[in-house]
N, C-alpha and C. Protein backbone atom coordinates (compact mmCIF):
# COMPACT_ATOMS: atom_id res chain seq x y z
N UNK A 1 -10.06 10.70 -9.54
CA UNK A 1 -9.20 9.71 -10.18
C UNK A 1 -9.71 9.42 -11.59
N UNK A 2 -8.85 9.62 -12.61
CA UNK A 2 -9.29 9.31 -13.77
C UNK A 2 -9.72 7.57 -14.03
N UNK A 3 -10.53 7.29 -15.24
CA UNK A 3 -11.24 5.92 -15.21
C UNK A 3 -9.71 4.97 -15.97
N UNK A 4 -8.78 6.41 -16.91
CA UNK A 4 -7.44 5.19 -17.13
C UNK A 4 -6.46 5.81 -16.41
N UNK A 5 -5.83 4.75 -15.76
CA UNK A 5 -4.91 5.09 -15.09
C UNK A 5 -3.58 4.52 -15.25
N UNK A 6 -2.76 5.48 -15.18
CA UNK A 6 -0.83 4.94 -15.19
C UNK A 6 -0.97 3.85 -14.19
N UNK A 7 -0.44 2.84 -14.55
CA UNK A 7 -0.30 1.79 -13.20
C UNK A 7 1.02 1.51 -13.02
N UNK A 8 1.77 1.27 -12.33
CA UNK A 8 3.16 0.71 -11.28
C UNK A 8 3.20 -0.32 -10.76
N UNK A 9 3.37 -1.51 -11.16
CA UNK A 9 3.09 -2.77 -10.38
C UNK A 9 4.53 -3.13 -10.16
N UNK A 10 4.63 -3.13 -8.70
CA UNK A 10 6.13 -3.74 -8.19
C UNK A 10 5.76 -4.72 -7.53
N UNK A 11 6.97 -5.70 -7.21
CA UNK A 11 7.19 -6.85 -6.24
C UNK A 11 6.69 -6.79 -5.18
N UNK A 12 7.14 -5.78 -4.61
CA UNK A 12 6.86 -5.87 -2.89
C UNK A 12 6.29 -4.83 -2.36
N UNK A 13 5.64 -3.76 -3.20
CA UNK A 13 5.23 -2.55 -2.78
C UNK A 13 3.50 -2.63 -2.60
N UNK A 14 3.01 -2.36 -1.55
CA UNK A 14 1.28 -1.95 -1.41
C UNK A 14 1.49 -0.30 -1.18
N UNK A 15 0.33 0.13 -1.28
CA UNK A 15 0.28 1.91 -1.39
C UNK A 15 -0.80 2.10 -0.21
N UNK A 16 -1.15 2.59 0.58
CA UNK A 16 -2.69 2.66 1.40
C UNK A 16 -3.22 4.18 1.01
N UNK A 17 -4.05 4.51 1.22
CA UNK A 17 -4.72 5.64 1.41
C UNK A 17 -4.01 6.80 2.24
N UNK A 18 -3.33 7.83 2.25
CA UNK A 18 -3.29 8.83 2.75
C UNK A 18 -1.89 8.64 3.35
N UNK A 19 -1.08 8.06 2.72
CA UNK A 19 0.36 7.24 3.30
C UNK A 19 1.38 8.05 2.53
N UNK A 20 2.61 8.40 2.82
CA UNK A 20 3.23 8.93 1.67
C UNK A 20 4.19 7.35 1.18
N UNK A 21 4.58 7.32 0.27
CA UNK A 21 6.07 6.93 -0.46
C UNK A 21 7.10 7.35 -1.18
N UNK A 22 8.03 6.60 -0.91
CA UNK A 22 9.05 7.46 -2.12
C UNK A 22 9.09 6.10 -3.03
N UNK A 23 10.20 6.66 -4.07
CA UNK A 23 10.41 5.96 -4.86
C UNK A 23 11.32 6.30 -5.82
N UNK A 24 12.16 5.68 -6.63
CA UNK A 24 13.11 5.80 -7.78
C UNK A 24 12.76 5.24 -8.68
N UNK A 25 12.52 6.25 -9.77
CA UNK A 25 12.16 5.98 -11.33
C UNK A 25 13.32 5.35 -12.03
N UNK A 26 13.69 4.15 -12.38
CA UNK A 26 14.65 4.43 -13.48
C UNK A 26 14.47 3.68 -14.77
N UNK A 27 13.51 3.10 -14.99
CA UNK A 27 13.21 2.00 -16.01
C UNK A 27 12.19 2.67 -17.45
N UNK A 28 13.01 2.81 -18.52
CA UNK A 28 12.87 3.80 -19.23
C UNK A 28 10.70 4.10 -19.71
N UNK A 29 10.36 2.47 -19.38
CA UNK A 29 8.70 2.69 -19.71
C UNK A 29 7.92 3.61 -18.71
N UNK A 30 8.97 3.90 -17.45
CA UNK A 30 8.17 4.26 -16.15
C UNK A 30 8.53 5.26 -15.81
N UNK A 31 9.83 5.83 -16.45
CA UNK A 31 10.17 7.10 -16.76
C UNK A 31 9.31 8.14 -18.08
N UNK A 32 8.29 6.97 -18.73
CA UNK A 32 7.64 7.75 -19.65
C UNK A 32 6.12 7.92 -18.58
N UNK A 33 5.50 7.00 -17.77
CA UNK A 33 5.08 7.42 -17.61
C UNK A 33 4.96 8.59 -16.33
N UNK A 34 5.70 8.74 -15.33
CA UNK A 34 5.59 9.80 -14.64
C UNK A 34 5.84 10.72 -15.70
N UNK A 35 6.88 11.09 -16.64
CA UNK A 35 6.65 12.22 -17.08
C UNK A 35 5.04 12.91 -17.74
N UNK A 36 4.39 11.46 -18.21
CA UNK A 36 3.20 11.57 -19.00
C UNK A 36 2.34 12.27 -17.41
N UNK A 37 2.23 11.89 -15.87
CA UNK A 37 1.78 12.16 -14.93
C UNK A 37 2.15 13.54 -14.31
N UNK A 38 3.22 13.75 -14.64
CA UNK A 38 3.81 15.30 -14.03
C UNK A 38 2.58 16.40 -15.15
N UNK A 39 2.67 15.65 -16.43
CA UNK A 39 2.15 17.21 -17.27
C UNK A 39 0.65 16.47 -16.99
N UNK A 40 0.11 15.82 -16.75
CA UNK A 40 -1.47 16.08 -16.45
C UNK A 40 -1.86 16.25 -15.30
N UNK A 41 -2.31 15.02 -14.41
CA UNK A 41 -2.95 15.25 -13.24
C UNK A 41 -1.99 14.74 -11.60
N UNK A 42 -1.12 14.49 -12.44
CA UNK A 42 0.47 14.00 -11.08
C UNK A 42 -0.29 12.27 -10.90
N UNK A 43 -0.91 11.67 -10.95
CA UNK A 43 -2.04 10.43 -10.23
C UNK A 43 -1.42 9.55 -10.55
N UNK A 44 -0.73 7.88 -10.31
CA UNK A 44 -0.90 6.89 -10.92
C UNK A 44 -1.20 5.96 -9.77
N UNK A 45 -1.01 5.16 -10.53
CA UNK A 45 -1.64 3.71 -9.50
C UNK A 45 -0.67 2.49 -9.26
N UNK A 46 -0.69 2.29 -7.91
CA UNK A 46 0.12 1.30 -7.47
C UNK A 46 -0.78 -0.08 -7.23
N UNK A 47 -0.17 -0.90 -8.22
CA UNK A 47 -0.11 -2.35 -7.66
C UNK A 47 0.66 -3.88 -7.12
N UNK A 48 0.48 -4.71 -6.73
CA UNK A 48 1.27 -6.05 -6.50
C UNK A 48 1.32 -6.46 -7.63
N UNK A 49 2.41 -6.91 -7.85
CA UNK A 49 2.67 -8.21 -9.16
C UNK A 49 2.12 -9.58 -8.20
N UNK A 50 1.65 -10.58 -8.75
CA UNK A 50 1.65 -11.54 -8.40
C UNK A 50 2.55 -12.51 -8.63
N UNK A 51 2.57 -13.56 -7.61
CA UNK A 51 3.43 -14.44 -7.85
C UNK A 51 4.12 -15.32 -9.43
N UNK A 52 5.47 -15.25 -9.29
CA UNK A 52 5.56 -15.97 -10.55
C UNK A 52 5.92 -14.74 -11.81
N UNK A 53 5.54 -13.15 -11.46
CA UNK A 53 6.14 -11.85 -12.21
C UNK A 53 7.37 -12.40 -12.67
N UNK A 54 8.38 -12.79 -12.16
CA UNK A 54 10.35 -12.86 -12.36
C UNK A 54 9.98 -13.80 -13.91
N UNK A 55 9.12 -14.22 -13.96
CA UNK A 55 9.23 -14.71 -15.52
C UNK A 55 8.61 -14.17 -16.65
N UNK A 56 8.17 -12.68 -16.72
CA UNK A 56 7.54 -11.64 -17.52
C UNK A 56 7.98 -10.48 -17.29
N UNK A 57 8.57 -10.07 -16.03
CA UNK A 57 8.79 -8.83 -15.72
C UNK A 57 8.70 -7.59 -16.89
N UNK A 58 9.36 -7.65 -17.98
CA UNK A 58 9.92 -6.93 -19.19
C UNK A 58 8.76 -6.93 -19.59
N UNK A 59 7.78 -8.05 -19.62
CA UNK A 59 6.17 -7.85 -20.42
C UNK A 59 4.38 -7.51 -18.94
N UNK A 60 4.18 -7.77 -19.35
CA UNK A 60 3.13 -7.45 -18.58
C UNK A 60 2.41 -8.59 -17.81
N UNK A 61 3.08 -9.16 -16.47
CA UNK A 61 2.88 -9.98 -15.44
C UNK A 61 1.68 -9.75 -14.85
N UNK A 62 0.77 -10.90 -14.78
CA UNK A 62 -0.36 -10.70 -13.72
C UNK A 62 -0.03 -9.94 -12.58
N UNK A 63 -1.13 -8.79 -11.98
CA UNK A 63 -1.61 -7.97 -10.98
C UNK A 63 -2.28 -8.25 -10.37
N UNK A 64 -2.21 -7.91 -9.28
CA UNK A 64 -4.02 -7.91 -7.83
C UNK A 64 -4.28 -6.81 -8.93
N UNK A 65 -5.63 -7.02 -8.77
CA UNK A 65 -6.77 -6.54 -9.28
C UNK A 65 -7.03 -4.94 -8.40
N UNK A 66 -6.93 -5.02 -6.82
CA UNK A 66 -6.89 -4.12 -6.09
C UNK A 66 -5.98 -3.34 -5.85
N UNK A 67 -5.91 -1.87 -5.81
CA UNK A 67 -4.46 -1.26 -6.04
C UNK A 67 -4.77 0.09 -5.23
N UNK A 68 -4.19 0.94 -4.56
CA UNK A 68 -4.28 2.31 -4.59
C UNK A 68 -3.79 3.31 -5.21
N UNK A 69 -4.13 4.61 -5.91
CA UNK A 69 -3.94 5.66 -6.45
C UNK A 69 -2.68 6.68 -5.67
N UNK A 70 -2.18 6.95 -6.38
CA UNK A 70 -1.29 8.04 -5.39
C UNK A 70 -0.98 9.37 -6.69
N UNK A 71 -0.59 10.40 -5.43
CA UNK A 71 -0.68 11.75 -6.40
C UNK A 71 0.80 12.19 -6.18
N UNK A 72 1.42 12.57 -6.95
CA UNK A 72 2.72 12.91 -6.57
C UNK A 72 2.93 13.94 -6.26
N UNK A 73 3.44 13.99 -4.82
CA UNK A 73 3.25 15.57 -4.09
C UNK A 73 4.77 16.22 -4.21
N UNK A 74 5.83 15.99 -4.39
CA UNK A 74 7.54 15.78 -4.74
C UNK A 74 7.82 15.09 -6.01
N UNK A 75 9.00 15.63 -6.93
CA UNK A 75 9.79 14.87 -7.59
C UNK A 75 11.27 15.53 -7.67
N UNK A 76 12.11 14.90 -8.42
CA UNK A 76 13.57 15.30 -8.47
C UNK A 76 13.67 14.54 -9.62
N UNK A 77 13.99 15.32 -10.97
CA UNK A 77 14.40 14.53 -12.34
C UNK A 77 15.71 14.29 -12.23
N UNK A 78 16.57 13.08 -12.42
CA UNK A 78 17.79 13.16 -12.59
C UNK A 78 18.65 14.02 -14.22
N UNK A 79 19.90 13.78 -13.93
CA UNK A 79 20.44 14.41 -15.18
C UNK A 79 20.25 13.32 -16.15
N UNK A 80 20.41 12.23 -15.30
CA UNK A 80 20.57 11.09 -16.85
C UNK A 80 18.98 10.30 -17.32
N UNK A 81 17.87 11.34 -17.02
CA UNK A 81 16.62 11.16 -16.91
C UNK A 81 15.52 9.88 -15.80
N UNK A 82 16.12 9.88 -14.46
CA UNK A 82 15.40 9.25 -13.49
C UNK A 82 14.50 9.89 -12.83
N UNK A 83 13.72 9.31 -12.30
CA UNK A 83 13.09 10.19 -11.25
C UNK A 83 13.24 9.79 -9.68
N UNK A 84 13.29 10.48 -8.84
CA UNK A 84 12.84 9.92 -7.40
C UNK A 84 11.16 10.92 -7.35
N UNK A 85 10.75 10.35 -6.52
CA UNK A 85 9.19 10.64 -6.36
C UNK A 85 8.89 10.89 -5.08
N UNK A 86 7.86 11.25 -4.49
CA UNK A 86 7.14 10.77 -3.13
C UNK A 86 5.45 10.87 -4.11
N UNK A 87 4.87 9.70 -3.96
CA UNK A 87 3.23 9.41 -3.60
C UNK A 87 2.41 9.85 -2.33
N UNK A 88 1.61 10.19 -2.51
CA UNK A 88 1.02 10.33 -1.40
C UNK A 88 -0.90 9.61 -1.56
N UNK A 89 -1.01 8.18 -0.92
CA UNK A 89 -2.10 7.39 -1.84
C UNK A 89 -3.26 8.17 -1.63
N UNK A 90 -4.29 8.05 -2.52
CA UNK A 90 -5.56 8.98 -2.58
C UNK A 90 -6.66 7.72 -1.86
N UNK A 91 -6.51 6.69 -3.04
CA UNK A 91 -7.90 6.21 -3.04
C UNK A 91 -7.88 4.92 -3.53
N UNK A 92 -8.41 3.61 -3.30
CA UNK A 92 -8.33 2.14 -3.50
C UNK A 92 -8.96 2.36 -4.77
N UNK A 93 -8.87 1.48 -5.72
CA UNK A 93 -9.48 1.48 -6.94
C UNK A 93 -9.27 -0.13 -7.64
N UNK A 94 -10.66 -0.60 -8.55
CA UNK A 94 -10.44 -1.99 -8.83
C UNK A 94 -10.20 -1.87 -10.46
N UNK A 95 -9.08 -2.48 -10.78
CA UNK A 95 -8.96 -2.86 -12.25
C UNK A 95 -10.05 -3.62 -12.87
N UNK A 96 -10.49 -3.04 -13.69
CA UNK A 96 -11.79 -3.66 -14.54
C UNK A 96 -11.19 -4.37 -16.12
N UNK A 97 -10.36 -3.83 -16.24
CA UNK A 97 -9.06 -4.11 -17.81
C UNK A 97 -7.73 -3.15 -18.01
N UNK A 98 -7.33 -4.09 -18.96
CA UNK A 98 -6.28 -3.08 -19.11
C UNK A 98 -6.06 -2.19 -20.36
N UNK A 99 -5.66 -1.19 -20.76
CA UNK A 99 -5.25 -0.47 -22.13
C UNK A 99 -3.83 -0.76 -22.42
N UNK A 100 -3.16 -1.16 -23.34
CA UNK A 100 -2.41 -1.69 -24.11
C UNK A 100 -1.77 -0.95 -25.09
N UNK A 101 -1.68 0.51 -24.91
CA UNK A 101 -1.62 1.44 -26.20
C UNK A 101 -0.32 2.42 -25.98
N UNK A 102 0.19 2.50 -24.65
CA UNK A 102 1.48 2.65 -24.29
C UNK A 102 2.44 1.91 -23.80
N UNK A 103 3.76 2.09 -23.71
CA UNK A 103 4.71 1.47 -23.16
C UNK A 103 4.85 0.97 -21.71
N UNK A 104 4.28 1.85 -21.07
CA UNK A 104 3.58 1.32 -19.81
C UNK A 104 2.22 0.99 -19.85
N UNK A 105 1.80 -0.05 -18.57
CA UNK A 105 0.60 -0.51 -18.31
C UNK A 105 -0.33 0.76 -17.45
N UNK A 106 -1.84 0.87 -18.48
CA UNK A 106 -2.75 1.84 -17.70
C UNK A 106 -3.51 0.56 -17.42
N UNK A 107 -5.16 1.42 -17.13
CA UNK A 107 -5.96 0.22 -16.31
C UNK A 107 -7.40 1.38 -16.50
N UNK A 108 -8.42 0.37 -16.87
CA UNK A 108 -9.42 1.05 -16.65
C UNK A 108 -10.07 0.67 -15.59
N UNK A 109 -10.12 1.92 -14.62
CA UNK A 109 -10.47 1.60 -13.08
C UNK A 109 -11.97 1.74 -12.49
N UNK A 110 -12.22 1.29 -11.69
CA UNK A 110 -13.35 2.02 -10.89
C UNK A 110 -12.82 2.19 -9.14
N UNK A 111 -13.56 3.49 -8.83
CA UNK A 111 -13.12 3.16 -7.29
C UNK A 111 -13.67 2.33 -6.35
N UNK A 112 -13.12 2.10 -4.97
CA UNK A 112 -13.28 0.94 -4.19
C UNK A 112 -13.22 1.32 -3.03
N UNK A 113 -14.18 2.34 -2.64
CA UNK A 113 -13.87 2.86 -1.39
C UNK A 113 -14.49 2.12 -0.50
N UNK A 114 -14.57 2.17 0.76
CA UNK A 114 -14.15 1.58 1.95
C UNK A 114 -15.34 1.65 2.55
N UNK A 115 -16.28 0.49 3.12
CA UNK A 115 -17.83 0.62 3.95
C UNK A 115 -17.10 1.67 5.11
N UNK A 116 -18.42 2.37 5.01
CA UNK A 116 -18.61 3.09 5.90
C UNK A 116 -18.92 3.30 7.50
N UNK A 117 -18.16 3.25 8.41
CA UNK A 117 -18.17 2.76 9.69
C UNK A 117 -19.31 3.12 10.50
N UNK A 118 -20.07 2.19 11.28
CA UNK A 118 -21.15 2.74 11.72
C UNK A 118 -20.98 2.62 13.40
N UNK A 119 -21.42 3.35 14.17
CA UNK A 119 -20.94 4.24 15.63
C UNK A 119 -20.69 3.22 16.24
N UNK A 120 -20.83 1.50 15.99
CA UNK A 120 -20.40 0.88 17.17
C UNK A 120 -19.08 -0.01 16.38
N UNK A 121 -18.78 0.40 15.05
CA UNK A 121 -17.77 0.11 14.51
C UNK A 121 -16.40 1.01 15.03
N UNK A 122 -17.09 2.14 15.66
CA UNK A 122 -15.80 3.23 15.76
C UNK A 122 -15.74 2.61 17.46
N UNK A 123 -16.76 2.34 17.95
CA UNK A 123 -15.77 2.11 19.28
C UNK A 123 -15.35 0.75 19.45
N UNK A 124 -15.53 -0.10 18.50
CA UNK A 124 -14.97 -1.22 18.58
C UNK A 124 -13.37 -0.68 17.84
N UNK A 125 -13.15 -0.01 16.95
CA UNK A 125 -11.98 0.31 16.21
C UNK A 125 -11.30 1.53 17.57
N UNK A 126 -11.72 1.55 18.39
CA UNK A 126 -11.22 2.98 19.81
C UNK A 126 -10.62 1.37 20.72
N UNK A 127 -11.09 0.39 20.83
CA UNK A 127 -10.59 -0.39 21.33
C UNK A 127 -9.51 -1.22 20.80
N UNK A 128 -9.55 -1.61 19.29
CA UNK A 128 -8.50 -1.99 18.70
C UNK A 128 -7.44 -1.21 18.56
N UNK A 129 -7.56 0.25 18.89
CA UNK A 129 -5.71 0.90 18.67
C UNK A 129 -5.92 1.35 19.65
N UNK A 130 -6.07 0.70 20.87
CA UNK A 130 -5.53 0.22 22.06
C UNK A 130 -4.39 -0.40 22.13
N UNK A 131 -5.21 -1.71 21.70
CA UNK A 131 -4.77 -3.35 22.05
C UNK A 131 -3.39 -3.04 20.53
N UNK A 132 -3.49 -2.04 20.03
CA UNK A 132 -2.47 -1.92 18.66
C UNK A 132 -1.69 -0.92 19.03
N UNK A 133 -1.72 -0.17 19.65
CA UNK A 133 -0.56 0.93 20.70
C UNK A 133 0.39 -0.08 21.54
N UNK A 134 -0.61 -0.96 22.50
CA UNK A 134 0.08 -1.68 23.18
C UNK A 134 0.78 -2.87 22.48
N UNK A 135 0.47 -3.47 21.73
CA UNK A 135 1.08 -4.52 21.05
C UNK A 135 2.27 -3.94 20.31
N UNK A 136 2.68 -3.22 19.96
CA UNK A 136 3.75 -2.15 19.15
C UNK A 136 4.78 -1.83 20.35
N UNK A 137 4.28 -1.52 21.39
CA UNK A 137 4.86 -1.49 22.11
C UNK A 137 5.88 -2.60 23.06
N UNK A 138 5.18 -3.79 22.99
CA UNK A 138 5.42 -5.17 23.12
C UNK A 138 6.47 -5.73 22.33
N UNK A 139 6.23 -5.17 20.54
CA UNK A 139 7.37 -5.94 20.01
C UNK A 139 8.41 -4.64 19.76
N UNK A 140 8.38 -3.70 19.96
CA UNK A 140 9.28 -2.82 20.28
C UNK A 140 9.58 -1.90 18.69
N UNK A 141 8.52 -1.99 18.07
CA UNK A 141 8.15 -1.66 16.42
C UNK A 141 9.09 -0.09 16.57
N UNK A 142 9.23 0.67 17.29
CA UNK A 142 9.94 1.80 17.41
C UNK A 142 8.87 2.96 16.66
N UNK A 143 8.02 2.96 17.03
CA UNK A 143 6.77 3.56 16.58
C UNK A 143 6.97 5.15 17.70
N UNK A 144 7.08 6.31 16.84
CA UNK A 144 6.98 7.01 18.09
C UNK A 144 5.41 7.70 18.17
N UNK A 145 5.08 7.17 19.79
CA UNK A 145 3.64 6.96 20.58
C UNK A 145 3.25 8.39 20.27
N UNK A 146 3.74 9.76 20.73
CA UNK A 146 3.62 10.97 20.39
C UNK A 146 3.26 10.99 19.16
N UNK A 147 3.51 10.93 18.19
CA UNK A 147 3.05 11.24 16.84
C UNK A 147 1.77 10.30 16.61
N UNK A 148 1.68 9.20 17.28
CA UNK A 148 0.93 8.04 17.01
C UNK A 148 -0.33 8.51 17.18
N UNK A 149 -0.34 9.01 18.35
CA UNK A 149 -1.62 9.43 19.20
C UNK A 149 -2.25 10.90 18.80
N UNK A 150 -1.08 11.52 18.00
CA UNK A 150 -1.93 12.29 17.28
C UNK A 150 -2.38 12.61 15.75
N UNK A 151 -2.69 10.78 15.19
CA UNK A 151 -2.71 10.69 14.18
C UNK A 151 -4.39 10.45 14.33
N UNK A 152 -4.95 10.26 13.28
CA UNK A 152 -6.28 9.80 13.36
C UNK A 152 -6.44 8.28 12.77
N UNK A 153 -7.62 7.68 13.35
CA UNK A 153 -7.55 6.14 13.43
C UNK A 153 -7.04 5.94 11.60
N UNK A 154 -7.78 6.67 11.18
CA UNK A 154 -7.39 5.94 9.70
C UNK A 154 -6.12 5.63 9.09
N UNK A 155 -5.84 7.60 9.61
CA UNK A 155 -4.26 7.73 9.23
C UNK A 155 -3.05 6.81 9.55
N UNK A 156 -3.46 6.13 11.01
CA UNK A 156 -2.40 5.16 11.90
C UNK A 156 -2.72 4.26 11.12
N UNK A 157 -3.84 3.59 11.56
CA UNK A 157 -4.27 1.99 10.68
C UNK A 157 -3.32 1.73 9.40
N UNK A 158 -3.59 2.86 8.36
CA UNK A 158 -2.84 2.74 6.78
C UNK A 158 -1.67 3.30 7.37
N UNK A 159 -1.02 3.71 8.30
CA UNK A 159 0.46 4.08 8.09
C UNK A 159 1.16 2.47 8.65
N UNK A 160 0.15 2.13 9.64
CA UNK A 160 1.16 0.54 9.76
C UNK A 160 1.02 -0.04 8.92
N UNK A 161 0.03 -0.56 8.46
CA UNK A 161 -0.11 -1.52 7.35
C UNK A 161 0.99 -1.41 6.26
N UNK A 162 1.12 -0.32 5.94
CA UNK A 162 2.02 0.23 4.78
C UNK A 162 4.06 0.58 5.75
N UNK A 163 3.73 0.22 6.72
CA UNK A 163 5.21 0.78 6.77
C UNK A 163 5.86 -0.16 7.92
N UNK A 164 4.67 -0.95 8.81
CA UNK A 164 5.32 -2.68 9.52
C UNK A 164 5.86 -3.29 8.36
N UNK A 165 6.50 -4.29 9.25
CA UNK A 165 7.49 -5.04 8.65
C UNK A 165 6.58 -6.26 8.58
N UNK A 166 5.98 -6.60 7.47
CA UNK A 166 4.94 -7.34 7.10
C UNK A 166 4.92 -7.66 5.65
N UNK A 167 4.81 -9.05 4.92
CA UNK A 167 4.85 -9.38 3.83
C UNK A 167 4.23 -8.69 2.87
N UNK A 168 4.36 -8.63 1.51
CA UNK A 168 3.55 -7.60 0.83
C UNK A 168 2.21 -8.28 0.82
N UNK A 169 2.41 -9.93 0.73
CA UNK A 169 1.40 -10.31 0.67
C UNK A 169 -0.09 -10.14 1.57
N UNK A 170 0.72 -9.54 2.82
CA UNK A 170 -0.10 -9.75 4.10
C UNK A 170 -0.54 -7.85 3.60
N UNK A 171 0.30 -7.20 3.37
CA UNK A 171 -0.07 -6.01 2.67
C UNK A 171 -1.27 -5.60 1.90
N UNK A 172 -1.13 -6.70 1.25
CA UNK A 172 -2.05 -6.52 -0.25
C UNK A 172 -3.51 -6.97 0.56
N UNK A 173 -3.90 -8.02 1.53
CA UNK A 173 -4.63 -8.58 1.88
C UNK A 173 -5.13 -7.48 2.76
N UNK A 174 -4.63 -6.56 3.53
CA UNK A 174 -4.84 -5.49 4.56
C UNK A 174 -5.44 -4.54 3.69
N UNK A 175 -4.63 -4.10 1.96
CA UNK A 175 -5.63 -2.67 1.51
C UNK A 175 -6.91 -3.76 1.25
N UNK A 176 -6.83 -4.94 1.09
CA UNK A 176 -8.31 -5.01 0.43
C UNK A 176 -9.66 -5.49 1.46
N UNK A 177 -9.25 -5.47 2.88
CA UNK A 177 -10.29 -5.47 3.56
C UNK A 177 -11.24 -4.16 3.20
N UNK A 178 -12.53 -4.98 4.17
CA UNK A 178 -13.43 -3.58 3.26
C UNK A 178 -13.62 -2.79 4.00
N UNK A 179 -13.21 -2.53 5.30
CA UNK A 179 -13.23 -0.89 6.16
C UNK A 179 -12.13 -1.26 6.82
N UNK A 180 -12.19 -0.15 7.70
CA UNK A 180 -11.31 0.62 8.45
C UNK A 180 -11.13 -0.80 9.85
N UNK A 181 -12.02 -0.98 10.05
CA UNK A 181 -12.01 -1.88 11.37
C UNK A 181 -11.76 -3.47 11.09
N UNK A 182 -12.23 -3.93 10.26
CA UNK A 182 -11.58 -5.28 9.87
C UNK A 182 -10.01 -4.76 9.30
N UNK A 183 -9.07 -4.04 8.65
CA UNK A 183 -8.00 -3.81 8.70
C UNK A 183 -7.08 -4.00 10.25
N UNK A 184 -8.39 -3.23 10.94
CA UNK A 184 -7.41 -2.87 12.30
C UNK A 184 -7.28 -4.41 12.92
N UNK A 185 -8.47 -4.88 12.83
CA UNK A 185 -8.60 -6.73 13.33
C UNK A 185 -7.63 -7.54 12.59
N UNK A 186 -7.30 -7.32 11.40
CA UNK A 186 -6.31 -7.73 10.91
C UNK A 186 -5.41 -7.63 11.09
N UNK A 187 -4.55 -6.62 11.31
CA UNK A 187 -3.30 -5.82 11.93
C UNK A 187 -3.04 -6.65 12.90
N UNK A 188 -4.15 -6.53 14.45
CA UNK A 188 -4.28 -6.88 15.66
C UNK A 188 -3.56 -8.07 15.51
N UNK A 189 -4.34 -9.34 14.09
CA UNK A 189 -3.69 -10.75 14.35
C UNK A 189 -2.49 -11.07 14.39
N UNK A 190 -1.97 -10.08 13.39
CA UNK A 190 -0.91 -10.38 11.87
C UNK A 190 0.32 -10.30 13.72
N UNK A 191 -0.01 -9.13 14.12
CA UNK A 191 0.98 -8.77 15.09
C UNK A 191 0.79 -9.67 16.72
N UNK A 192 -0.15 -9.83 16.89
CA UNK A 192 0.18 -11.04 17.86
C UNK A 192 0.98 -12.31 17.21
N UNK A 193 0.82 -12.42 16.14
CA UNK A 193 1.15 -13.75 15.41
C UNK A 193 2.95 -13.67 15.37
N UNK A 194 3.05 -12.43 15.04
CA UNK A 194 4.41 -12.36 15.06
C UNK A 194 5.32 -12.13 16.07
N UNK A 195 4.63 -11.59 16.87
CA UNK A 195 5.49 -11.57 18.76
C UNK A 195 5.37 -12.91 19.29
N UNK A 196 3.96 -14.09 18.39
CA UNK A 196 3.92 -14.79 19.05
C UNK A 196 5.80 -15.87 19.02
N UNK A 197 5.63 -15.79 17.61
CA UNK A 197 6.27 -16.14 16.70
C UNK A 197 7.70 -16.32 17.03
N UNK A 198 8.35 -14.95 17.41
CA UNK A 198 9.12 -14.30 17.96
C UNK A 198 9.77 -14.85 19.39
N UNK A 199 8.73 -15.13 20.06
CA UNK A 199 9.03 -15.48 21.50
C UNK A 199 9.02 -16.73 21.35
N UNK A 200 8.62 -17.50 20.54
CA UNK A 200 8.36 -19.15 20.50
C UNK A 200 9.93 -19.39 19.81
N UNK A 201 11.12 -20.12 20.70
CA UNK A 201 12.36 -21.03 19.87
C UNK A 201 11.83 -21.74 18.91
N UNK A 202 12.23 -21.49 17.47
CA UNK A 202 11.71 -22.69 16.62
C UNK A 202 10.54 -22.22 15.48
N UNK A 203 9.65 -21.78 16.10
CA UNK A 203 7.74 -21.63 15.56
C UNK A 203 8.74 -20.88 14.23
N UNK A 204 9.17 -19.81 14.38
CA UNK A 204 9.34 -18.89 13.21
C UNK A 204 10.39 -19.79 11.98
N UNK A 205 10.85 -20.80 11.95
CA UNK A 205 11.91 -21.40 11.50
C UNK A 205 10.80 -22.37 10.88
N UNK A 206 9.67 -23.26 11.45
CA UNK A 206 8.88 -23.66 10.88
C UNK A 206 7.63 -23.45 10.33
N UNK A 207 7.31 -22.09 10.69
CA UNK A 207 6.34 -21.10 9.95
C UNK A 207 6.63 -20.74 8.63
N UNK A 208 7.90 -20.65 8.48
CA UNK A 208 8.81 -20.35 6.83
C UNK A 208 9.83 -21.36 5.92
């Protein structure tokens, strides 16, 4: 990952590690930069706008600081110069500043990779996508179990996080745990909370 990076900061979008996305280019600064990304290294970086963006949007709105990288493995240029995309995220990375010298926002980054799980972290995380198979199953997420089970813990962990039906906010808070197993503990809550939620007349009406 280069140290400047194209950045993408949308509303409601988090990126995880090893996840694909799509996406539609059409906003002429962000159409400069994928093209600037197609002729070098394909890479840019996805982040959250923070709250309160709808009154800067056009200029450069506070970001989470924490973001993931994605490489563009697909594109499709339109005729009237758009893009659609697919990402596919590489790697967490922390904004240290920003560069100011193009039309889009870069970022001088460092990476932010993820503590390293140690052997009684993995069977505590063999027990959490358990209790996260079965809970999916509970709220009826339409997850198909076959593919599930032959994903690897990481791959599952970042494909829910990134593709449940979960606030971005609760999103953004999930890439920035610092491994693999507090994500999954996180997950675990977010989703009891919401079946709890669910089954309770009322709770969800005064939760929001």
């Amino acid at each position: 990952m280069s140290d400047l990076l194209p950045l993408f900061p949308l509303p409601g979008v988090v990126l995880f590690p090893n996840v694909f996305l799509p996406l539609h280019i059409f906003e002429p600064r962000y159409r400069e930069m994928v093209a600037d990304a197609l002729a070098g290294d394909r890479v840019i970086g996805m982040v959250l706008l923070r709250p309160g963006w709808e009154h800067d949007y056009e200029g450069r709105p506070p970001v989470y600081r924490v973001g993931s990288s994605g490489v563009i493995t697909h594109f499709e240029r339109l005729a009237d110069g758009r893009y659609n995309i697919i990402l596919r995220g590489v790697e967490r990375f922390r904004i240290l500043e920003e560069d100011e010298t193009r039309s889009y926002r870069r970022g001088i980054v460092e990476p932010f990779p993820e503590q390293t799980l140690a052997p009684d972290d993995r069977r505590v995380l063999r027990n959490l996508r358990i209790k996260l198979e079965a809970l999916l199953a509970a709220a009826k997420a339409g997850t198909d179990t076959g593919t599930a089970s032959a994903m690897s813990d990481e791959d599952l962990i970042n494909a829910l996080a990134q593709y449940l039906d979960l606030e971005a906010l609760e999103k953004q808070a999930l890439l920035e745990r610092q491994c693999l197993r507090t994500r999954a503990e996180s997950l675990v809550e977010l989703l009891e909370m919401k079946i709890m939620m669910s089954r309770t007349p009322g709770l969800s009406n005064v939760a929001h």
